[in-house]
Structure formats: structure tokens, C-alpha cells
C-alpha atoms as a PDB file:
ATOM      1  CA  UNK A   1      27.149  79.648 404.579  1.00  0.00           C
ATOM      2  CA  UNK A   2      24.720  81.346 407.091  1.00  0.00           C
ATOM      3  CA  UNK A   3      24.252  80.213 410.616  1.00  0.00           C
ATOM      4  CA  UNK A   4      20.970  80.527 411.845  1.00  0.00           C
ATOM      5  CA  UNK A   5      18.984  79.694 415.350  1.00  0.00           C
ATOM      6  CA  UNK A   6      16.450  77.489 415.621  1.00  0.00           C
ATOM      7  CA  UNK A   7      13.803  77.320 418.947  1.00  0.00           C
ATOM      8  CA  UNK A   8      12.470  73.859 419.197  1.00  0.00           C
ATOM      9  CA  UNK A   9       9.114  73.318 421.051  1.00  0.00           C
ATOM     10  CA  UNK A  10       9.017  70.105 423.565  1.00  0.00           C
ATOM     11  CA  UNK A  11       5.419  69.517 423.365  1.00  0.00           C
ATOM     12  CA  UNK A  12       5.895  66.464 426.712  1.00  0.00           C
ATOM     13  CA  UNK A  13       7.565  68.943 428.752  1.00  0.00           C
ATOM     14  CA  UNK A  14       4.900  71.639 429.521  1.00  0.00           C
ATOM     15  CA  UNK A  15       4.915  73.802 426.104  1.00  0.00           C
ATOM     16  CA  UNK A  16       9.259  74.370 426.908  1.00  0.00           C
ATOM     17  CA  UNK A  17      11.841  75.871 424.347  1.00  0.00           C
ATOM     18  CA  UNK A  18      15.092  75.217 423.490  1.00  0.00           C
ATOM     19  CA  UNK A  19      17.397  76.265 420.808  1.00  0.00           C
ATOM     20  CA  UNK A  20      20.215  74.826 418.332  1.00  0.00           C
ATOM     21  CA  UNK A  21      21.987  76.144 415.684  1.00  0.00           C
ATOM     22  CA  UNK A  22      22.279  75.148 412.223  1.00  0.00           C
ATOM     23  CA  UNK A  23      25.010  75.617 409.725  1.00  0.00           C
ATOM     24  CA  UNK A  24      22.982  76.090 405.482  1.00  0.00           C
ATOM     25  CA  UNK A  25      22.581  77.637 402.882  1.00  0.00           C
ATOM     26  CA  UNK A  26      19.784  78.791 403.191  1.00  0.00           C
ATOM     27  CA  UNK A  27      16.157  79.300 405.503  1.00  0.00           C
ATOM     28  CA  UNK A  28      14.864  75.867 403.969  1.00  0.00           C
ATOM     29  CA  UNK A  29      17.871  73.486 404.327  1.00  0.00           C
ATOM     30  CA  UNK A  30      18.397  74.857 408.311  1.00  0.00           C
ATOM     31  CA  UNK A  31      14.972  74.154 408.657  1.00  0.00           C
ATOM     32  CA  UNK A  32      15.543  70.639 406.672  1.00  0.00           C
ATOM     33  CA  UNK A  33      18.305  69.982 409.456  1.00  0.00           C
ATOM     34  CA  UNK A  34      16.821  71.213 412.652  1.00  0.00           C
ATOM     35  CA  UNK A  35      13.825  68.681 411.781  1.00  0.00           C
ATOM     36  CA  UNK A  36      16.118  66.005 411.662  1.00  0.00           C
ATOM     37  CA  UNK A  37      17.695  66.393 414.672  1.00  0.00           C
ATOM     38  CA  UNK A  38      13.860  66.639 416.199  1.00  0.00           C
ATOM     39  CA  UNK A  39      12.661  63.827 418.944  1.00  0.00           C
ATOM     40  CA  UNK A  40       9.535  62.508 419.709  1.00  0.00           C
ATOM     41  CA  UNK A  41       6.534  65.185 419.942  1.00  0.00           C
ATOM     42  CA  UNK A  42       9.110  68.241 419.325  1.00  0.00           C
ATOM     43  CA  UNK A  43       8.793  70.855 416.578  1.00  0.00           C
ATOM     44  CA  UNK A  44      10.180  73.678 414.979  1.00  0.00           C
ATOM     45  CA  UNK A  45       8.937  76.970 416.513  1.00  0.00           C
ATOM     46  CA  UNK A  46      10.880  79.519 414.743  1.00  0.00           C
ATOM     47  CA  UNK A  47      14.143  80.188 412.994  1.00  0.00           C
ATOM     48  CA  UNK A  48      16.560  83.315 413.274  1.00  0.00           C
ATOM     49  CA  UNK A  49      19.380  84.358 410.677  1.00  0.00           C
ATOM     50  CA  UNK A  50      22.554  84.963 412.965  1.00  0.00           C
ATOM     51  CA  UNK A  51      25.410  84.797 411.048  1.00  0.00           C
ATOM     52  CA  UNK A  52      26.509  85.276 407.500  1.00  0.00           C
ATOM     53  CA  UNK A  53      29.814  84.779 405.678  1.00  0.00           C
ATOM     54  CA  UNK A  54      31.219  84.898 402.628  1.00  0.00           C
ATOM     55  CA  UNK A  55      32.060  81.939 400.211  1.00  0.00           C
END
């Protein structure tokens, strides 16, 4: 399992950033998650490996 960061653009709220983290396997499922979680007008901006461990 890896633990990666994800910066989420608010496109309403001037062009601002926030970030969450996401527990997967790998880059495409945290990606998968993080757009789930998205709102209205919000997108993924980037995503950054942070943790890995072992299974």
C-alpha cells in the first residue's frame, strides 16, 4: 500500500489548492479515489508518492 498526496484545484474559489491523501495501490487507483471525493468545479492538479510499505 502506498500513500500518496493529492493537490486539488477549486476552480470557484480564485484558482486555490488544497490537498488530501489517498491510501492505493498504485498512481491510477489514488487518482481513481481523489476524483471521487472531488466537488463541484474541482480537479486533480497533481499527485505525490509519500509513503510506501510493505505487504
Amino acid at each position: 500500500m502506498r500513500i500518496y498526496k493529492v493537490n486539488i484545484e477549486h476552480a470557484d474559489h480564485g484558482l486555490n489548492y488544497t490537498s488530501t491523501q489517498v491510501a492505493a495501490r498504485n498512481f491510477e487507483e489514488a487518482v481513481s479515489k481523489a476524483k471521487k471525493k472531488l466537488e463541484h468545479r474541482e480537479s486533480v492538479e497533481s499527485v505525490e508518492l509519500i509513503a510506501v510499505a510493505d505487504d
